[in-house]
Protein backbone atom coordinates (compact mmCIF):
# COMPACT_ATOMS: atom_id res chain seq x y z
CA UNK A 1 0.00 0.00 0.00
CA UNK A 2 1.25 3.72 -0.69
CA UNK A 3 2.09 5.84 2.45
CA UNK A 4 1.26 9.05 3.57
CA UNK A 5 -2.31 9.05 2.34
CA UNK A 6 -4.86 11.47 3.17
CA UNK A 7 -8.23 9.99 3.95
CA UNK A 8 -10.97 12.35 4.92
CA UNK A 9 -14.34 12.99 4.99
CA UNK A 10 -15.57 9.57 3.62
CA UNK A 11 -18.91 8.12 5.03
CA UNK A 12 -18.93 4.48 4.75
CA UNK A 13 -22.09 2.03 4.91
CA UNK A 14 -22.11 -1.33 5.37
CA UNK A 15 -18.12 -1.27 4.64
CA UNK A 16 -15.21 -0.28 5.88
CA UNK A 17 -11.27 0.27 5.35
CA UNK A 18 -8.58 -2.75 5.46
CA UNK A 19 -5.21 -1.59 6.05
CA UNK A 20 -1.98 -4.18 5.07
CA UNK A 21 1.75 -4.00 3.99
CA UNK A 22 5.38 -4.92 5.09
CA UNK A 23 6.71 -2.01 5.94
CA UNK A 24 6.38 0.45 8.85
CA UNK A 25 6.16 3.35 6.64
CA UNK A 26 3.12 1.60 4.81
CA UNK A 27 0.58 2.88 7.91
CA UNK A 28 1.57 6.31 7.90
CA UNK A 29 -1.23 7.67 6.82
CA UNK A 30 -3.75 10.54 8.10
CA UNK A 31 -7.43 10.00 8.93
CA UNK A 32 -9.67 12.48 9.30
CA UNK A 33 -13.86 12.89 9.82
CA UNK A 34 -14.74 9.09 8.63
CA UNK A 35 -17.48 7.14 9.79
CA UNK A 36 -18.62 3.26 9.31
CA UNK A 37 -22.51 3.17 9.51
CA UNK A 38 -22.70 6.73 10.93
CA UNK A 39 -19.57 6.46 13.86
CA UNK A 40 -16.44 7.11 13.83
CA UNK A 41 -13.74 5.54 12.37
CA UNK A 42 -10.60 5.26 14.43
CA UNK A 43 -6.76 4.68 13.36
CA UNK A 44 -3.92 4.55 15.75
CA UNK A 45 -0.14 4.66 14.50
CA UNK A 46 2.15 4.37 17.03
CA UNK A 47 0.36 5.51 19.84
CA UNK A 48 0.74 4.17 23.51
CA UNK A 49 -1.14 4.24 26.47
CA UNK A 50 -4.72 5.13 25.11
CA UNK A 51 -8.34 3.74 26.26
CA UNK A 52 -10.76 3.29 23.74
CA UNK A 53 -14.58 3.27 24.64
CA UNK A 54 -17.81 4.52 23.69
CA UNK A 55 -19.51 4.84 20.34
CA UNK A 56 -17.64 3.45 17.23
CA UNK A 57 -17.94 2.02 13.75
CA UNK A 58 -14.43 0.23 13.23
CA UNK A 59 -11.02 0.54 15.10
CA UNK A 60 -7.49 0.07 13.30
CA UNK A 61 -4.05 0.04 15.30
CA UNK A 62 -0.65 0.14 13.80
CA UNK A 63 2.26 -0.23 15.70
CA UNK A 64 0.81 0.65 19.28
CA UNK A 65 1.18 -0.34 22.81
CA UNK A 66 -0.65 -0.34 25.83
CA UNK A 67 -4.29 -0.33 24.48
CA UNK A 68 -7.50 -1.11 26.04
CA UNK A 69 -10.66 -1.44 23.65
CA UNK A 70 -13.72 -1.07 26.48
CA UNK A 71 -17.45 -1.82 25.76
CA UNK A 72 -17.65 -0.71 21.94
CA UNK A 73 -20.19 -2.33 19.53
CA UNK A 74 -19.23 -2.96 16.05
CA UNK A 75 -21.65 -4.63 13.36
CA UNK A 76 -21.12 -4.59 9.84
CA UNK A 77 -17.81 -3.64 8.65
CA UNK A 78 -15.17 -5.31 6.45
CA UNK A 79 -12.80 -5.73 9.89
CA UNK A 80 -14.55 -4.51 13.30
CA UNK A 81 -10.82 -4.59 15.26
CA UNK A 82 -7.68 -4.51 13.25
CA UNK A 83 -4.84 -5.00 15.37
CA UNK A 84 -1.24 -4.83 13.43
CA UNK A 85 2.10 -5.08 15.09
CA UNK A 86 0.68 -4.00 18.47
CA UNK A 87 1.71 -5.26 21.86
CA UNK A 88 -0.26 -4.97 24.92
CA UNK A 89 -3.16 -4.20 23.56
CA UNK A 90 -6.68 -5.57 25.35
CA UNK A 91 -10.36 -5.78 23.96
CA UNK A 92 -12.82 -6.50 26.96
CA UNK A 93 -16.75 -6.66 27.06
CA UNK A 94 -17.22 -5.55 23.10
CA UNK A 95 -19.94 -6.59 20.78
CA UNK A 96 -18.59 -7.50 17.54
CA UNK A 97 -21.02 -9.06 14.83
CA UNK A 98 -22.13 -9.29 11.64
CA UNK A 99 -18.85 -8.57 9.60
CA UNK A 100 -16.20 -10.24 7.47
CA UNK A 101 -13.62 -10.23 10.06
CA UNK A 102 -14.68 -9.43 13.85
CA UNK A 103 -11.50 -9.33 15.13
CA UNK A 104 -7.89 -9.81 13.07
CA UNK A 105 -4.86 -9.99 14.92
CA UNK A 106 -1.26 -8.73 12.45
CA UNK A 107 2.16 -9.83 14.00
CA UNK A 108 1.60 -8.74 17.27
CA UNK A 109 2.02 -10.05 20.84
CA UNK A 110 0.53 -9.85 24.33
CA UNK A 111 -2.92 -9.27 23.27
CA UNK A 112 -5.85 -9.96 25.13
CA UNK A 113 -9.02 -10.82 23.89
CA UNK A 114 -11.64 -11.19 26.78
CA UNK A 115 -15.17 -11.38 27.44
CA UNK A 116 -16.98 -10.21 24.26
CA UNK A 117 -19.50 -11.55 22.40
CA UNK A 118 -18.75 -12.27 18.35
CA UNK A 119 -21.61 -13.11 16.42
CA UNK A 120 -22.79 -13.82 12.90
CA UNK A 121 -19.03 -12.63 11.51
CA UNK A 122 -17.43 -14.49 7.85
CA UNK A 123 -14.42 -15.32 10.79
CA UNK A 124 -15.15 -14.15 14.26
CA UNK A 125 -11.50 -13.87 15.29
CA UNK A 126 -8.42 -14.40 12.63
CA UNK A 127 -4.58 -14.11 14.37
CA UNK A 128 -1.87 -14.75 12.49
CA UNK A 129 1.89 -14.89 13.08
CA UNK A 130 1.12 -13.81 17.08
CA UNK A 131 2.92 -14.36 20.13
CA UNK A 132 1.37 -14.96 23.80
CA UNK A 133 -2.19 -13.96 22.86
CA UNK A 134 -4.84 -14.82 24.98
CA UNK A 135 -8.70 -15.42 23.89
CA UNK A 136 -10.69 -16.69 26.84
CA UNK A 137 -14.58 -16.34 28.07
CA UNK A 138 -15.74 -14.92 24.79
CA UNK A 139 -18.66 -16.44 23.15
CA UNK A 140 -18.48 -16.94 19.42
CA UNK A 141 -21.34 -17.44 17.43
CA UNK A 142 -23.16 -18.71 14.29
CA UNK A 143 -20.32 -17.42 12.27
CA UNK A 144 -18.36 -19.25 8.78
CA UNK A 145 -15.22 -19.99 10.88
CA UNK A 146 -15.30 -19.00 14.77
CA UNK A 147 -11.32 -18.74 15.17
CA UNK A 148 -9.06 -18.64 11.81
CA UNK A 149 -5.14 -19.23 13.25
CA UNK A 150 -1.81 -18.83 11.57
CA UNK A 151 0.96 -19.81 13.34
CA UNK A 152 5.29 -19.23 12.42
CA UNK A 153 7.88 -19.41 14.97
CA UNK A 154 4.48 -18.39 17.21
CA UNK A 155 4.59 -19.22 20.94
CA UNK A 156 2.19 -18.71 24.49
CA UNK A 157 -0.55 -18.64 23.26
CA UNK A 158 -3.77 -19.83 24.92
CA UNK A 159 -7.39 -20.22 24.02
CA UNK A 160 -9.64 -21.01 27.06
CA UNK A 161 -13.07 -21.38 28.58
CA UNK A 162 -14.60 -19.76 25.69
CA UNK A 163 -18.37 -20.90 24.41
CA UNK A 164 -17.65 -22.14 20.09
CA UNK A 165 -21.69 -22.19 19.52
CA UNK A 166 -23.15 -23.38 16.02
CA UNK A 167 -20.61 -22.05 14.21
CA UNK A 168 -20.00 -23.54 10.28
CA UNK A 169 -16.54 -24.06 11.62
CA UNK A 170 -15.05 -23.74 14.88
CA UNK A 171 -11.32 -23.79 14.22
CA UNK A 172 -9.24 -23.18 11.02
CA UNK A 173 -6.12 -23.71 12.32
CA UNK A 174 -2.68 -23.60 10.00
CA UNK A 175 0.68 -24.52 11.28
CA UNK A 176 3.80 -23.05 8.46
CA UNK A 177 7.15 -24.42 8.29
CA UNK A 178 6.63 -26.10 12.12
CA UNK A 179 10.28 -27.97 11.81
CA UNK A 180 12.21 -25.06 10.26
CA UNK A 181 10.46 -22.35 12.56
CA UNK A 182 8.43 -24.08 15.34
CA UNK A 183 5.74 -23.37 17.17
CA UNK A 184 4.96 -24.36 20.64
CA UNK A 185 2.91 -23.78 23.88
CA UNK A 186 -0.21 -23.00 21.66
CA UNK A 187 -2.95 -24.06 23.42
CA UNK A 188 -6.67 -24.71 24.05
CA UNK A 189 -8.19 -25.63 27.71
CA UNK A 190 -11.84 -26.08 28.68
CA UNK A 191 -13.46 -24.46 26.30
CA UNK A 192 -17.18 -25.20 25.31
CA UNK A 193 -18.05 -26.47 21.61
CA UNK A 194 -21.63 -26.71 20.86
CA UNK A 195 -21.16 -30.36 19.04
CA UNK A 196 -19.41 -32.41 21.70
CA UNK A 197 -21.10 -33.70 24.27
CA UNK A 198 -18.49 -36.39 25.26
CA UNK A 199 -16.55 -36.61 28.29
CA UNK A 200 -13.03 -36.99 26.41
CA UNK A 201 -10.91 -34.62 24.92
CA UNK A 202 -12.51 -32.78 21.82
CA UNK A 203 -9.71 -33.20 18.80
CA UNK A 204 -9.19 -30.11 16.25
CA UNK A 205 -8.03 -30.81 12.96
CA UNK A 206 -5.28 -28.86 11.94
CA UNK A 207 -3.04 -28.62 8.89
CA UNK A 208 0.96 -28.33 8.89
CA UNK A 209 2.16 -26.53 5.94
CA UNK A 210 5.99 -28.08 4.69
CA UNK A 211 7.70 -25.79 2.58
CA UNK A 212 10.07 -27.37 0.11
CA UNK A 213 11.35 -24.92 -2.43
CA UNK A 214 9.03 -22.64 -4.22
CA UNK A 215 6.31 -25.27 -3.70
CA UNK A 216 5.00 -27.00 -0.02
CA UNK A 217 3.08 -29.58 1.06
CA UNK A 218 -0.05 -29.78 3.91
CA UNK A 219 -0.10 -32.34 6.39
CA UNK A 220 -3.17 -32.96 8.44
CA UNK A 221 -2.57 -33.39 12.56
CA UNK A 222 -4.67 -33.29 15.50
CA UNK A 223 -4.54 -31.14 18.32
CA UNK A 224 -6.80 -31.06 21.51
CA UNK A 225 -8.76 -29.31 23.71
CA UNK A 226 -7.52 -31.82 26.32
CA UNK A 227 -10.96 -30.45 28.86
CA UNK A 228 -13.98 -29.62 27.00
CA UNK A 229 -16.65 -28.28 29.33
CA UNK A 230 -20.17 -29.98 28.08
CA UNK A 231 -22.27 -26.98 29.18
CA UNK A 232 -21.99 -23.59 27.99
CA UNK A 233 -20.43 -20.84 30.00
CA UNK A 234 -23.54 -18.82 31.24
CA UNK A 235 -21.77 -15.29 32.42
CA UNK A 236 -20.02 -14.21 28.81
């Protein structure tokens, strides 16, 4: 993407704006007097230390630290949270439904992803390349995929006692290059799936991606939830 763009005054329905690129300079850009669906739209680039609450139609961060997303509602966007290279950040107690991505998660670490309710999304939360994340007591919802996960040389990171209800998929769940650049201590614990009603460990299908030149090769493997809970989680 080009940098130092000027984006201003733009009223967006039903849509939204999808930032991406390599480099650092690639987010410098200036927002100004946007809304999604009548709110504001908010971008962050290297900011630290700021609370975000209230009224809002989509949130982007770039290179921040020390965030906490509060009690915001976001419905019908392209991506309601875009998180990119951030550390620290938090998003507590937020209603996120009815877009393509709820929440998507960019090369960052120690993020926090707690308590919210993510409904009726394409993918309700999509992380890749992240490091000591932590989703737990959300409830995820009649969405295409519930939790979309790419992992290289990614580490800590935990999925727990969150409710996966009647969701088309619950995890889509990639491993890349796990010999060359491995990944480890990625877990899920006692989380609730709507489908399994068993008293054994629920297994996840996941695929390990092989590179081998130009060209790669995908292995299937299971991992588990090693203590499903059988009943949802009633205070999310």
């Amino acid at each position: 993407m080009a940098q130092n763009n000027r984006v201003l005054n733009n009223r967006f329905q039903n849509d939204g704006v999808v930032l991406d690129g390599i480099k650092k300079e690639y987010f410098m850009h200036y927002f100004e007097n946007n809304t999604i669906n009548g709110k504001p739209l908010l971008y962050l680039f290297n900011k630290s230390n700021v609370k975000l609450e209230g009224d809002v139609g989509q949130i982007i961060l770039a290179y921040c630290k020390n965030i906490f997303i509060n009690n915001v509602r976001l419905n019908n966007t392209d991506v309601g949270i875009e998180i990119i290279r951030c550390s620290n950040a938090s998003i507590f107690d937020c209603a996120i439904n009815k877009n393509i991505n709820g929440i998507y998660l960019l090369e960052s670490e120690y993020i926090k992803i707690l308590e919210n309710t993510i409904k009726s999304n394409e993918i309700g939360i999509n992380i890749a390349f992240v490091n000591h994340t932590i989703i737990a007591k959300n409830t995820i919802s009649y969405s295409d995929i519930a939790l979309s996960i790419f992992l290289y040389n990614s580490k800590f990171n935990i999925v727990a006692k969150n409710n996966f209800i009647r969701n088309k998929l619950n995890v889509r769940y990639y491993v890349l290059d796990p010999f060359k650049k491995p990944s480890y201590f990625n877990m899920f614990i006692r989380n609730y799936w709507s489908r399994w009603h068993l008293m054994a460990s629920k297994p996840l299908l996941i695929f390990l991606f092989i590179s081998k030149g130009k060209f790669g090769i995908f292995f299937p493997w299971i991992k588990f939830d090693f203590l499903p809970k059988l009943i949802p989680y009633l205070r999310y």
